[in-house]
Every structure is written in structure tokens, then in C-alpha cells.
C-alpha atoms as a PDB file:
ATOM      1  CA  UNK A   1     -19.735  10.609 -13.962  1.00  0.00           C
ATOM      2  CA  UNK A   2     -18.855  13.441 -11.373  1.00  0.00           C
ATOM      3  CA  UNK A   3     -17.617  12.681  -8.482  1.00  0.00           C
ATOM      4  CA  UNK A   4     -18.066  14.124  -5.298  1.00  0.00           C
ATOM      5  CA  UNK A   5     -18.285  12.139  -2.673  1.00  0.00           C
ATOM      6  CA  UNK A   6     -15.284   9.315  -1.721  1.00  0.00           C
ATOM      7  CA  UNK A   7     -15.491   6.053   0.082  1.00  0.00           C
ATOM      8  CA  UNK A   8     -11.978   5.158   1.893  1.00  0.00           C
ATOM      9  CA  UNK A   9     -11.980   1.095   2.679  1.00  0.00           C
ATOM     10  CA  UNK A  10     -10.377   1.953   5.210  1.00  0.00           C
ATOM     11  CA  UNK A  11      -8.196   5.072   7.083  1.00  0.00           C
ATOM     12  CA  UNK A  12      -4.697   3.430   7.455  1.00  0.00           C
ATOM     13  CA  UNK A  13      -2.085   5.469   7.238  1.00  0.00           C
ATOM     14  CA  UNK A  14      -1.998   5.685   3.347  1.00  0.00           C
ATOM     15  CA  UNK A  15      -6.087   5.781   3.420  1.00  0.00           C
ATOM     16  CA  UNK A  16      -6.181   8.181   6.011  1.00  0.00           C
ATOM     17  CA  UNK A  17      -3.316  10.904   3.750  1.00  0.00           C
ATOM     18  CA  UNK A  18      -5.154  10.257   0.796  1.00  0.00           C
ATOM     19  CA  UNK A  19      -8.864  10.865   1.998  1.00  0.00           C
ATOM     20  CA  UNK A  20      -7.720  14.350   3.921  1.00  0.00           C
ATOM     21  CA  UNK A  21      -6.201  15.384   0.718  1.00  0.00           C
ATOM     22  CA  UNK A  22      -9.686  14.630  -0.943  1.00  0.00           C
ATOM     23  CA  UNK A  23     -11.101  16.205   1.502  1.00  0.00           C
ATOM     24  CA  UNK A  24      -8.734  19.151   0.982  1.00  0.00           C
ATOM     25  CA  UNK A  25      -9.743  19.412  -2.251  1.00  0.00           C
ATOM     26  CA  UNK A  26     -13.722  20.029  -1.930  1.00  0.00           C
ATOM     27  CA  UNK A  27     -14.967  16.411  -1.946  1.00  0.00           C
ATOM     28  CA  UNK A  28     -16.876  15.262   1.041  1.00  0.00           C
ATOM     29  CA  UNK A  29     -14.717  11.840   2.016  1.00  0.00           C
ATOM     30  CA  UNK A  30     -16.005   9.079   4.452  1.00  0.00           C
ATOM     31  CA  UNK A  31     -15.584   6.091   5.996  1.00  0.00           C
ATOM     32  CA  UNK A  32     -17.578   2.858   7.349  1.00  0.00           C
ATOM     33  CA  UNK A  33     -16.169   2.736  10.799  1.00  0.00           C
ATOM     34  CA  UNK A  34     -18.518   0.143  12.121  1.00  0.00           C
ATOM     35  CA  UNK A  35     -16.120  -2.300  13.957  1.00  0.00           C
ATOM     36  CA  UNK A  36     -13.525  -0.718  12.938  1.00  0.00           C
ATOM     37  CA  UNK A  37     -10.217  -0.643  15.608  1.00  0.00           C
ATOM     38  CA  UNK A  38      -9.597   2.532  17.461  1.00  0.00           C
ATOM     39  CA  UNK A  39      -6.460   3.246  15.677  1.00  0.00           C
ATOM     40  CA  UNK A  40      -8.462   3.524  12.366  1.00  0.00           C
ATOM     41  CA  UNK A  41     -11.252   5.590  14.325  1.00  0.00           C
ATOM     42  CA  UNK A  42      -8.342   7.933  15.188  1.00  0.00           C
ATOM     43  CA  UNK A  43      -6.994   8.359  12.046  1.00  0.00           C
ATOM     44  CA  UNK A  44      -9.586   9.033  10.972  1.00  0.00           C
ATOM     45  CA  UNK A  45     -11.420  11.425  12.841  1.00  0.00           C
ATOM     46  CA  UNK A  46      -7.063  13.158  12.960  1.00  0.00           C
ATOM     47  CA  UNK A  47      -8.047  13.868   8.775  1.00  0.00           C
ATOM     48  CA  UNK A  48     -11.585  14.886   9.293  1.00  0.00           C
ATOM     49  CA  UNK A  49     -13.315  11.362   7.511  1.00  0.00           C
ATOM     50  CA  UNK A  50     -16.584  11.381   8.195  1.00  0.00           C
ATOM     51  CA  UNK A  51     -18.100   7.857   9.539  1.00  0.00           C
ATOM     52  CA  UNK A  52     -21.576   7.008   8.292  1.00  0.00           C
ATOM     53  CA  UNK A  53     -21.177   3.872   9.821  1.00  0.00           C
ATOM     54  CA  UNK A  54     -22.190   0.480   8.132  1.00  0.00           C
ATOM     55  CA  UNK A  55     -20.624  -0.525   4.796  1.00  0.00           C
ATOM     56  CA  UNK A  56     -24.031  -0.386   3.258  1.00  0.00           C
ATOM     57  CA  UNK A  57     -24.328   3.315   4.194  1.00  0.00           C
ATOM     58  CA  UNK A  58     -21.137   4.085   2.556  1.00  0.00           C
ATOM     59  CA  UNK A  59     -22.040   2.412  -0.707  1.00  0.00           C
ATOM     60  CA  UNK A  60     -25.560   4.331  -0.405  1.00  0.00           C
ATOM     61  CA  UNK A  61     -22.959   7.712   0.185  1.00  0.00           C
ATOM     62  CA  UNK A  62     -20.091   7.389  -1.943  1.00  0.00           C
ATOM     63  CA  UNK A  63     -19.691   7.950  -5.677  1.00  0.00           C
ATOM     64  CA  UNK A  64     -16.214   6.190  -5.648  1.00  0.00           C
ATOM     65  CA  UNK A  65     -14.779   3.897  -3.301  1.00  0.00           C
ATOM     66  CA  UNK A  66     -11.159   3.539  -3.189  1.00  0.00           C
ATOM     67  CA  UNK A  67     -10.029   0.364  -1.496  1.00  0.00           C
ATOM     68  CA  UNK A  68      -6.822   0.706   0.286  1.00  0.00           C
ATOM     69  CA  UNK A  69      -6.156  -2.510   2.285  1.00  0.00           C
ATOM     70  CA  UNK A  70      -3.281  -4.960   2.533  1.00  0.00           C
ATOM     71  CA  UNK A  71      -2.866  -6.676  -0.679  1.00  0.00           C
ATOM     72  CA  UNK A  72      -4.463 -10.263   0.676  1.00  0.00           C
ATOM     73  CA  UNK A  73      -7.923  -8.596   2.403  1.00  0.00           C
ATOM     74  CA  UNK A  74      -8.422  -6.934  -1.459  1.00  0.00           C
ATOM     75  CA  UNK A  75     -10.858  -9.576  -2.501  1.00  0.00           C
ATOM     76  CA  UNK A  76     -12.472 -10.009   0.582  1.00  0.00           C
ATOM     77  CA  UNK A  77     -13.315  -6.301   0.754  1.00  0.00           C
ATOM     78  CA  UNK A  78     -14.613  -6.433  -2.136  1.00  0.00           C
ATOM     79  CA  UNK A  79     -16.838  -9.397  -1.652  1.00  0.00           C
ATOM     80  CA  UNK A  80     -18.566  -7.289   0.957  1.00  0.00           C
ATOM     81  CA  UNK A  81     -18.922  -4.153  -1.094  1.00  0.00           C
ATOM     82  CA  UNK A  82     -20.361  -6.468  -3.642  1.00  0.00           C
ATOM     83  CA  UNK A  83     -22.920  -7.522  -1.165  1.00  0.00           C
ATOM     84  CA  UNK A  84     -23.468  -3.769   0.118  1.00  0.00           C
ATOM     85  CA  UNK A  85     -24.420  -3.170  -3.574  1.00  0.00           C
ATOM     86  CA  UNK A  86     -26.961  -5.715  -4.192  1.00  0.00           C
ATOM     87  CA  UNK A  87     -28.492  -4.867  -0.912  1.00  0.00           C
ATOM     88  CA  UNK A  88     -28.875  -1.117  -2.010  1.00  0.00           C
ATOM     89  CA  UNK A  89     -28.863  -1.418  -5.182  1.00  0.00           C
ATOM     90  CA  UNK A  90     -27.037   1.623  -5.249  1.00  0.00           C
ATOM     91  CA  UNK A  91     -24.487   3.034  -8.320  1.00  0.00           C
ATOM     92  CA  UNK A  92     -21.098   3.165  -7.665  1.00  0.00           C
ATOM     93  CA  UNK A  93     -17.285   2.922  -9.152  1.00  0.00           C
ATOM     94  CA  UNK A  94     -15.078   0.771  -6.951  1.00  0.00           C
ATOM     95  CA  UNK A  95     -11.085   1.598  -7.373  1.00  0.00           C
ATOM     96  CA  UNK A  96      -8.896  -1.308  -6.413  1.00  0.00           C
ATOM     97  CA  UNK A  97      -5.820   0.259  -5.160  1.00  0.00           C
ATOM     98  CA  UNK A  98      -4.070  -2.721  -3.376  1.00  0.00           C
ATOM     99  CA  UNK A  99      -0.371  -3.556  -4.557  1.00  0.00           C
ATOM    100  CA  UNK A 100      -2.247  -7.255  -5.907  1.00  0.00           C
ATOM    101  CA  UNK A 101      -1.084  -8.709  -9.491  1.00  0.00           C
ATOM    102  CA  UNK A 102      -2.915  -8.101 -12.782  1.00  0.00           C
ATOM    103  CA  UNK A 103      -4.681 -11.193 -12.542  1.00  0.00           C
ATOM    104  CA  UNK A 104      -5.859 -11.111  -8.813  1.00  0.00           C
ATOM    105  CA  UNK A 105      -7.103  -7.277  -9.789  1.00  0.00           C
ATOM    106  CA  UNK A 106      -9.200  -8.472 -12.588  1.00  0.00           C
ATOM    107  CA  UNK A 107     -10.735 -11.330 -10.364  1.00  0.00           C
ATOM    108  CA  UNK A 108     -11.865  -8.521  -7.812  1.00  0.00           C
ATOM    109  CA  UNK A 109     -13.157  -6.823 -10.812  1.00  0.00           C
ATOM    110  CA  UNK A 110     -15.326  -9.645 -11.432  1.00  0.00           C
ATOM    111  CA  UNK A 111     -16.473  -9.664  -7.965  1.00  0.00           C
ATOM    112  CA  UNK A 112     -17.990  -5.545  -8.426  1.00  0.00           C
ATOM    113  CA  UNK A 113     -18.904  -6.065 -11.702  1.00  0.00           C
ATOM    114  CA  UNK A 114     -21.152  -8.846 -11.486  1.00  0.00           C
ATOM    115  CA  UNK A 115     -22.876  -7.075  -8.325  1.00  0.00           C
ATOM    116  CA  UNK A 116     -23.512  -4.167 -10.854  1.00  0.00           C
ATOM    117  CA  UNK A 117     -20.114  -2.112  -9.719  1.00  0.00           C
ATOM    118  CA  UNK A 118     -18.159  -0.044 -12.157  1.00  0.00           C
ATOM    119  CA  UNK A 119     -14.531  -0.901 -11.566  1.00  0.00           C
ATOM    120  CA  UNK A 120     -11.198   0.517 -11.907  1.00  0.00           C
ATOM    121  CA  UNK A 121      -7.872  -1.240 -11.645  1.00  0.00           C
ATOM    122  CA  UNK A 122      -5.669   1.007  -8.942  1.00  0.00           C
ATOM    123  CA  UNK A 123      -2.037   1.372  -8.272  1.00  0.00           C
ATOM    124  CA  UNK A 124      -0.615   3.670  -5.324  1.00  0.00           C
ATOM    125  CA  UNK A 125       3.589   4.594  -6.127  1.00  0.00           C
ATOM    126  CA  UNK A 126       4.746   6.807  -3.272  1.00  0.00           C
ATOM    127  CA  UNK A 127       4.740   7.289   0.344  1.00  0.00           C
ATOM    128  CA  UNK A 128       1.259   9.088   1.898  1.00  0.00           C
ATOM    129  CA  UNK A 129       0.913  12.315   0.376  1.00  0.00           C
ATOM    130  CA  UNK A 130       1.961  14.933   2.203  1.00  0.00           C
ATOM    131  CA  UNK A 131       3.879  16.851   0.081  1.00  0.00           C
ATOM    132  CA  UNK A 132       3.476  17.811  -3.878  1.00  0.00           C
ATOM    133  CA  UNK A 133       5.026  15.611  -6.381  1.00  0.00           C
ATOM    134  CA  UNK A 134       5.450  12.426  -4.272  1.00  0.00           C
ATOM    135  CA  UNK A 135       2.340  10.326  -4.818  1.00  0.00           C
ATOM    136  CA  UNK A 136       0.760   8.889  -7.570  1.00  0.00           C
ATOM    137  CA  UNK A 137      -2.364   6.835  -8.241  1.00  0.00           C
ATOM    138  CA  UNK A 138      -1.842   5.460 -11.764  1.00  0.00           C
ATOM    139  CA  UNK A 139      -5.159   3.856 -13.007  1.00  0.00           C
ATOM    140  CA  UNK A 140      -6.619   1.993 -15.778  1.00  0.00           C
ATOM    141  CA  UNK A 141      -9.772   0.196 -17.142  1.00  0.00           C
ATOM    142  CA  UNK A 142     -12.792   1.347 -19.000  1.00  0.00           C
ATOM    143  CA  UNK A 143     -13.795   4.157 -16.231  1.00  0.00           C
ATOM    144  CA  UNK A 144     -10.232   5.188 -15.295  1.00  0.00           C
ATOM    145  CA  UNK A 145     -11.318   8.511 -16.980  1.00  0.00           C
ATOM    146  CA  UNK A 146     -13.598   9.343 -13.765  1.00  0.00           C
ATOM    147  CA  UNK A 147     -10.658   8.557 -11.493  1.00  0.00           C
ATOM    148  CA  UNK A 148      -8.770  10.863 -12.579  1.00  0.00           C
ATOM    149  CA  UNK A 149     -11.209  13.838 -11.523  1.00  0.00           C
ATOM    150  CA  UNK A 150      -9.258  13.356  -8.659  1.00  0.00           C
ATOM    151  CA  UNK A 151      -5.992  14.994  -9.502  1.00  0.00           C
ATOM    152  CA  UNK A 152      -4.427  16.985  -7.624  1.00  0.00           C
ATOM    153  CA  UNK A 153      -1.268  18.678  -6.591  1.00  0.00           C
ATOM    154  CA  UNK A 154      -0.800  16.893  -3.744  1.00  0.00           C
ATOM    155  CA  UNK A 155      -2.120  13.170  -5.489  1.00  0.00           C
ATOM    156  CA  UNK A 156      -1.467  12.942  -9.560  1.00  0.00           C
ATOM    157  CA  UNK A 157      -3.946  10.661 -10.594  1.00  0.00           C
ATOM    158  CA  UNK A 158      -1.836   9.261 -14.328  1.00  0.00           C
ATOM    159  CA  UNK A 159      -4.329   7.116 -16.735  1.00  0.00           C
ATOM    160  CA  UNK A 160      -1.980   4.274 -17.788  1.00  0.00           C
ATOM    161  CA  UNK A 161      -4.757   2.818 -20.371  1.00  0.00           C
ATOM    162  CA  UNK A 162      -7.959   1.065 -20.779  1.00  0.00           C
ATOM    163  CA  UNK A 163      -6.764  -2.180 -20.101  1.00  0.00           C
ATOM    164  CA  UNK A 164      -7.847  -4.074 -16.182  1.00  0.00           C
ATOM    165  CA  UNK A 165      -4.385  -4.895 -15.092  1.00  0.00           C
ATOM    166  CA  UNK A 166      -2.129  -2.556 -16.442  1.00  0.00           C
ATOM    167  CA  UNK A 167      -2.374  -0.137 -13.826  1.00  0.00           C
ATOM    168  CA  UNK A 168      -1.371  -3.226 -11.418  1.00  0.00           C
ATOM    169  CA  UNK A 169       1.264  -4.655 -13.292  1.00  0.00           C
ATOM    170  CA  UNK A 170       2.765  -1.338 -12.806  1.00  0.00           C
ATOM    171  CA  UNK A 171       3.134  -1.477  -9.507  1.00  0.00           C
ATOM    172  CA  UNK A 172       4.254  -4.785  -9.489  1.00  0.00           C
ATOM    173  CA  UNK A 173       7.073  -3.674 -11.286  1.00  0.00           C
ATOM    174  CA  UNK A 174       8.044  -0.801  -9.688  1.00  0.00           C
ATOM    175  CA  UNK A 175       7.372  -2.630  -6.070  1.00  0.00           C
ATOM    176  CA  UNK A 176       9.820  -5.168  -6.997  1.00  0.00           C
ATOM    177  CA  UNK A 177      12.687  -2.720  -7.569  1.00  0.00           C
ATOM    178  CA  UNK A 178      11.867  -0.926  -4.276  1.00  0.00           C
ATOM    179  CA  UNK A 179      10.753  -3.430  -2.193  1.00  0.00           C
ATOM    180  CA  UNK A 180      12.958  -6.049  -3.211  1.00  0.00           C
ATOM    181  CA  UNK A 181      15.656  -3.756  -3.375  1.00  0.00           C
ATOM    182  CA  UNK A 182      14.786  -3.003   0.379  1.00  0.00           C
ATOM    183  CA  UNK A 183      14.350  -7.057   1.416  1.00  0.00           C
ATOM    184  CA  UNK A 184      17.879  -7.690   0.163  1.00  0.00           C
ATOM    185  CA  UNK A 185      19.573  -4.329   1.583  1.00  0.00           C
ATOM    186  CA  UNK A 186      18.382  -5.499   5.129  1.00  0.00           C
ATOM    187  CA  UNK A 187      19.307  -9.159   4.586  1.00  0.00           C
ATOM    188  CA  UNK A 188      22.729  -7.652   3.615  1.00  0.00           C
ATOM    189  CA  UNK A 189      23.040  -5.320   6.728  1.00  0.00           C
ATOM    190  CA  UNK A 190      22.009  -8.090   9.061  1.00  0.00           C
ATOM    191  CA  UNK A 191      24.386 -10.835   7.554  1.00  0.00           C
ATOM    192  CA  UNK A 192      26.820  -8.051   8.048  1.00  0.00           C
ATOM    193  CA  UNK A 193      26.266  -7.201  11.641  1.00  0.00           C
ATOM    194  CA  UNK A 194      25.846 -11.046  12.385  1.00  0.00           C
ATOM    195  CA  UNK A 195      29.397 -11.512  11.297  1.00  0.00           C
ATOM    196  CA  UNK A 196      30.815  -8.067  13.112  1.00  0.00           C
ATOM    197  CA  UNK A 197      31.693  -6.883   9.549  1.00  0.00           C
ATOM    198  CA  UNK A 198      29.061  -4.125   9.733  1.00  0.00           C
ATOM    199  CA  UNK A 199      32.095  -1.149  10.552  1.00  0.00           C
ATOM    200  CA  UNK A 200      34.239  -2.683   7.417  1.00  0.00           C
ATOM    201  CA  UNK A 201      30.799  -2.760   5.156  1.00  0.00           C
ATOM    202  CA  UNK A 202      30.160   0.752   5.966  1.00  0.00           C
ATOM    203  CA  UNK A 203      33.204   1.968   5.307  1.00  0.00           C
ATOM    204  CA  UNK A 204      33.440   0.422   1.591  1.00  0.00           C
ATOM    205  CA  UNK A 205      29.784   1.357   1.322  1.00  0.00           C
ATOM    206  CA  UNK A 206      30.830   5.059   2.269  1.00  0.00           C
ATOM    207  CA  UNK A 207      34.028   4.680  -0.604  1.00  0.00           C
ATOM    208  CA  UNK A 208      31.733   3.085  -3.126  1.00  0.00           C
ATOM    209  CA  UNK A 209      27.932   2.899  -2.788  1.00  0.00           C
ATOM    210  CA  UNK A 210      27.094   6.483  -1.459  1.00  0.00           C
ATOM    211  CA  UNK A 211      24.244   6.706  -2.659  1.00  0.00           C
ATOM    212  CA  UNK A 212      22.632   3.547  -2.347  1.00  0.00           C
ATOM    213  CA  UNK A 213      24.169   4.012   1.407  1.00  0.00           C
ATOM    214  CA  UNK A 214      22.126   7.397   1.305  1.00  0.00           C
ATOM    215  CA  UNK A 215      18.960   5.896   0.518  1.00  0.00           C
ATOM    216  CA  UNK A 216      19.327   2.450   3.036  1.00  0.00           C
ATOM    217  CA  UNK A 217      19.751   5.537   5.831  1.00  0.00           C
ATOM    218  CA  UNK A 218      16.655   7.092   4.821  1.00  0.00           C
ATOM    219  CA  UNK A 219      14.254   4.489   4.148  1.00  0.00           C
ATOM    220  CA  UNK A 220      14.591   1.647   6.092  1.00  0.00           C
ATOM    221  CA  UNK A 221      14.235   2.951   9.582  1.00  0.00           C
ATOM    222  CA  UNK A 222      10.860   3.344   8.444  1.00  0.00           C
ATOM    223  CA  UNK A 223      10.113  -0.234   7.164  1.00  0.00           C
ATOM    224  CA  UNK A 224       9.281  -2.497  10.261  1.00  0.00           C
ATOM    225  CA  UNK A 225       6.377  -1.323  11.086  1.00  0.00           C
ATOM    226  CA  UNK A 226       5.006  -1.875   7.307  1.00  0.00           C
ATOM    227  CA  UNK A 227       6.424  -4.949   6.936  1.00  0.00           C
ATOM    228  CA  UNK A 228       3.779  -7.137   7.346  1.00  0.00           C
ATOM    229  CA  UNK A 229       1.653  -5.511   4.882  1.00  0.00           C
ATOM    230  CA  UNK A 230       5.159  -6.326   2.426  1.00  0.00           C
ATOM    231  CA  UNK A 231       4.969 -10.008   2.827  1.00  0.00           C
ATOM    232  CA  UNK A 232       1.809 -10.541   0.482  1.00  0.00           C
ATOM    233  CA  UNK A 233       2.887  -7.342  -1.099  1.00  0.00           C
ATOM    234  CA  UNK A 234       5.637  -9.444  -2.854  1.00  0.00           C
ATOM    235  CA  UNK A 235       4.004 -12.741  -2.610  1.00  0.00           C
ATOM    236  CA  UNK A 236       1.420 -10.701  -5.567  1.00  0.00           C
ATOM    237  CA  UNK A 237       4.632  -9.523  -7.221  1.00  0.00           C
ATOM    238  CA  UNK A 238       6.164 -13.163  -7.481  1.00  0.00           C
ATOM    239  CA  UNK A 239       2.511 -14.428  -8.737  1.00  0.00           C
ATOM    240  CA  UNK A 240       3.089 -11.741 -11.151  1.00  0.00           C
ATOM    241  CA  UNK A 241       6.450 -12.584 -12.701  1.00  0.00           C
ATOM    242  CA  UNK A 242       5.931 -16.070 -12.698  1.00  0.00           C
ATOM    243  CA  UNK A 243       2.663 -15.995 -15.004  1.00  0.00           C
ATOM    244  CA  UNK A 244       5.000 -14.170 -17.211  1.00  0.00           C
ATOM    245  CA  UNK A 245       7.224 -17.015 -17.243  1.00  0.00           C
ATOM    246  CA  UNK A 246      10.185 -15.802 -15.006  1.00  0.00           C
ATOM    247  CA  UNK A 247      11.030 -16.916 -11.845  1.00  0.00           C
ATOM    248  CA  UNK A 248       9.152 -15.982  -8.594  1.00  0.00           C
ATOM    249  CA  UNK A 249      12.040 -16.666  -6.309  1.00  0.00           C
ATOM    250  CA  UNK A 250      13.680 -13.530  -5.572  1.00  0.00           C
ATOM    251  CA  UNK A 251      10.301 -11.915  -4.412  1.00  0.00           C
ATOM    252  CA  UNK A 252       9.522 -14.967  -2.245  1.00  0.00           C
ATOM    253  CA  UNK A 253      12.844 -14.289  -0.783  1.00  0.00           C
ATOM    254  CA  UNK A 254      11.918 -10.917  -0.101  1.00  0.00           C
ATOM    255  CA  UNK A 255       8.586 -11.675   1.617  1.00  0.00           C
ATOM    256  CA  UNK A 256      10.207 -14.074   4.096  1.00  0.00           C
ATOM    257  CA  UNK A 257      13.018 -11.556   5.040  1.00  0.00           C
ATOM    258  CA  UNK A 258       9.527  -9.119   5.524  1.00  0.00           C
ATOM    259  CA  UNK A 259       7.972 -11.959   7.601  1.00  0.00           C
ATOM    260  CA  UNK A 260      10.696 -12.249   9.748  1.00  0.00           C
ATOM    261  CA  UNK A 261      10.836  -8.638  10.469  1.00  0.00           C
ATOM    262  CA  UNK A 262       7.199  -8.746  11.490  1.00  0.00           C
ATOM    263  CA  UNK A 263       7.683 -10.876  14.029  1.00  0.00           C
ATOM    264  CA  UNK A 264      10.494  -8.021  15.930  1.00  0.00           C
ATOM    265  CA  UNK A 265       9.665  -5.552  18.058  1.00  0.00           C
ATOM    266  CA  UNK A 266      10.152  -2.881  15.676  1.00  0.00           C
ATOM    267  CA  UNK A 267       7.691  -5.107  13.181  1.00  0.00           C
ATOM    268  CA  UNK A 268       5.014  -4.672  15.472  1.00  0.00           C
ATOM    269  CA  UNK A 269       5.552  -1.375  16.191  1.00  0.00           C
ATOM    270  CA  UNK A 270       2.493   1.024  14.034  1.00  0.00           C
ATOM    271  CA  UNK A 271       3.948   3.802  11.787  1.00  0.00           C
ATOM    272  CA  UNK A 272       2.422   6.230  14.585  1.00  0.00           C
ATOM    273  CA  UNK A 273       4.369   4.190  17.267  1.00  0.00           C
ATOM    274  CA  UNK A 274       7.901   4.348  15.489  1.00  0.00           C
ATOM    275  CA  UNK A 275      11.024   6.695  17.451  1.00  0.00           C
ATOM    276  CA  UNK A 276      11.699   8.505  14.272  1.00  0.00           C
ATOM    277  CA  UNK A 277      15.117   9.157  16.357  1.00  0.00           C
ATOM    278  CA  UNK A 278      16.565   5.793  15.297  1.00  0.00           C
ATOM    279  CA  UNK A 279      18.915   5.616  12.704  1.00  0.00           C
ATOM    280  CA  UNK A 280      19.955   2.851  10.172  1.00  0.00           C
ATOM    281  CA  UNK A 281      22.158   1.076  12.288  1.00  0.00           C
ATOM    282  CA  UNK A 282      20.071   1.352  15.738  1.00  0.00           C
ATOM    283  CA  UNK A 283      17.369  -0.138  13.873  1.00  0.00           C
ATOM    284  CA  UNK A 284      19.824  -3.487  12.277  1.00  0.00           C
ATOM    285  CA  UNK A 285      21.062  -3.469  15.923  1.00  0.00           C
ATOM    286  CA  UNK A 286      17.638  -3.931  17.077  1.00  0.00           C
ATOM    287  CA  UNK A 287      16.528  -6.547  14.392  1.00  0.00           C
ATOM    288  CA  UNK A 288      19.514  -8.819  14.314  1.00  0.00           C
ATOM    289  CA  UNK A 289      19.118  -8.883  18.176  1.00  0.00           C
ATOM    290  CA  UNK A 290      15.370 -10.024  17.809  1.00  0.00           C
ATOM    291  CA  UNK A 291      16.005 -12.498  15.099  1.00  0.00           C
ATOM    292  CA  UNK A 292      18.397 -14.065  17.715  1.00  0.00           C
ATOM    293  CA  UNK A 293      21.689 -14.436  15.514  1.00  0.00           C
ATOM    294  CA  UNK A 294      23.770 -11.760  17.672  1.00  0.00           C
END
């Protein structure tokens, strides 16, 4: 199957990278925009999507549709592709690329498949690609193959296997490192700065945790404003490792330190909306003040 035209659901801020990358590449990409919120119109239009409108029309368009949603819309997007299909009866491969557990991925499978939807199980591991090497879209199932077509140098498309699920379960294992890594760093910080130990914590974390010091000052100034999309982001991760038989605890942690940094001002902020001139501790300043424990 060639592809050579791409269907974003929808033009967030990892949709909208990944489509002008496409798009970059020689494949026409578009986008159902119909009701869509200004924000995703600009976004958008900002990457050079096209909008043909309804969801049916971009089922009728697209080749491939990569879903890119937060993890607990995934089946319900899917559920309306499915009904796009039947409606046009139209062919077309449907990538699931939501951070959802193995078994929630092969449930939206079901939903494509039995609407007459090829279906590929999805994974996203990076930031938005805007630079070579960073992003990766591992994939897997029975048409992974045609996925891959989309390579690039600026999106590596990896085939993890044939398998629905696999391609998930990565990413619920490499989520859990980062993300829960990320949960307990800021629980940390803000415990810290609660108890006016922050300038002693520093200081050992300067003597003896450089480089986990390093990487709290570059990444977490960006979380708040994608912290709501983290909540069911672990919530799929815990579903995960319990199923396997371990405990889901330490990922539920992690989503309810996410959910309560949704509900700050920085939390609501968008990614667009964010001072990129605040540092680490500006932005636990900011947080513990919100959560009202300073």
C-alpha cells in the first residue's frame, strides 16, 4: 500500500510537528477541522495542514490516519472514524498513536477493524520533531510495514514486530521511566520548598545528583502545560503493569501529582502560552504557591 496522503486526528502540538514534517517530506497531510477550536485551526494552518473539513471527507482523503489525541479520547476517536468508514465505505489504515496500554490499543483495533479499517498499533517516544534524531514512531501489527514509508530524518518510523500491542507496551515502559521519573522529581522539589529545604536540596543535588539536577532544569519547566494530557497517560501505564501482575501504585501516584498540577496556573497554561524564561525553581515557586502549602 503506498501512501501518500495523511490524516492527522488532530493538529496539537505533537500532531501539528509531525504532519508539517509529512508534509515536508512530499505527502499531502490534512486535517478535519470541522468544530475544531481555534487553537487547533491555528496550528494548523502555522504547518500548512490542509482542512477538508468533515471527518468523513478525511477518511474519503487520507490513505493513513494517524490518531494523535490524549490517551482517554483514543477510543472515542476511533469510534467516529469507524463510523466515517462505513458511511464511505472508503479504504484506509488507521495508526493508533496514543500513549494507551496494549490492551486498550487492541480494543481500538477492534473498533477499525470491524468497520473494515486496517490498523496499526502506534507509539510516539520524543518531544515534537523538530530536529533529527529526537522522535520516533515505533509501530507494530500486521500493516506496520506501510507505516514505516514514513521515515524520515526528522521522524524514524522503527517496526517493533507484528504483534497489536507491542508497539504500546513500549511506550508504556519507557513513559513510566520518564514520566514517572518526572511525577516524583516535582513531588520531591515541592516537599522541598514546602519545608524551606529547597537551598540545602540544591546544594547536595549540585555535590551529588548533577546530572539528574541537569535534566529536572531542562525538562520540567516545560511540563505544566502537558500535564493534563499525563494524568491518563499514566493511569494506561498503571493498567499496564498491573495486568502483568505488578503493582499499579507508583503510576497512580504519578497521575495525581499530574492532576494537581493541572489545576495551577502554569497547568492551564498551552505549550504556545508558556514564558520559556522561567527556570526550574520559578516554576516550583509558582506551583507550591498554587497548591496552597507555602
Amino acid at each position: 500500500m503506498k501512501i501518500e496522503t495523511v490524516g492527522i486526528y488532530s493538529p496539537g502540538e505533537m500532531g501539528q510537528a509531525i504532519g508539517e514534517v509529512l508534509r515536508n517530506n512530499g505527502l499531502r497531510v490534512v486535517a478535519a477541522l470541522e468544530g475544531r477550536s481555534e487553537r487547533t485551526r491555528e496550528l494548523a494552518a502555522a504547518a500548512g495542514i490542509e482542512d477538508v473539513g468533515s471527518l468523513q471527507d478525511l477518511v474519503r482523503a487520507a490513505d493513513l490516519v494517524l490518531s494523535i489525541l490524549v490517551p482517554s479520547n483514543a477510543a472515542a476517536a476511533a469510534r467516529e472514524v469507524a463510523a466515517a468508514l462505513r458511511a464511505s465505505k472508503a479504504e484506509l489504515l488507521y495508526a493508533d498513536c496514543n500513549a494507551i496500554s496494549p490492551q486498550s490499543t487492541i480494543a481500538v483495533g477492534a473498533i477499525i477493524e470491524e468497520a473494515g479499517g486496517m490498523f496499526v498499533d502506534g507509539s510516539i517516544i520524543g518531544p515534537p520533531p523538530r530536529k533529527p534524531g529526537a522522535t520516533r514512531l515505533y509501530v507494530s501489527g500486521a500493516h506496520a510495514e506501510a507505516v514505516a514509508q514514513l521515515n524520515c530524518e526528522m521522524l524514524e518510523v522503527p517496526v517493533v514486530g507484528t504483534e497489536l500491542g507491542q508497539a504500546s507496551g513500549l511506550k508504556m515502559c519507557y513513559a513510566g521511566l520518564t514520566k514517572g521519573t518526572m511525577a516524583l522529581a516535582t513531588e520531591v522539589l515541592l516537599a522541598a520548598r514546602m519545608m524551606n529545604l529547597e537551598g540545602h536540596l540544591r546544594k547536595e543535588f549540585e555535590t551529588s545528583q548533577q546530572v539528574m539536577l541537569g535534566w529536572m532544569e531542562r525538562q520540567m519547566p516545560g511540563m505544566p502545560p502537558k500535564a493534563h494530557r499525563f494524568v491518563g497517560e499514566m493511569e494506561e501505564i498503571a493498567a499496564t503493569y498491573e495486568r502483568l501482575g505488578m503493582t499499579p501504585h507508583i503510576q497512580q501516584g504519578a497521575a495525581e501529582m499530574y492532576r494537581a498540577v493541572a489545576t495551577t496556573r502554569l497547568g492551564k497554561e498551552s505549550p504556545e502560552q508558556r514564558d520559556g524564561s522561567r527556570g526550574l525553581d520559578d516554576v516550583i515557586g509558582m506551583l507550591a504557591a498554587d497548591l496552597g502549602k507555602e
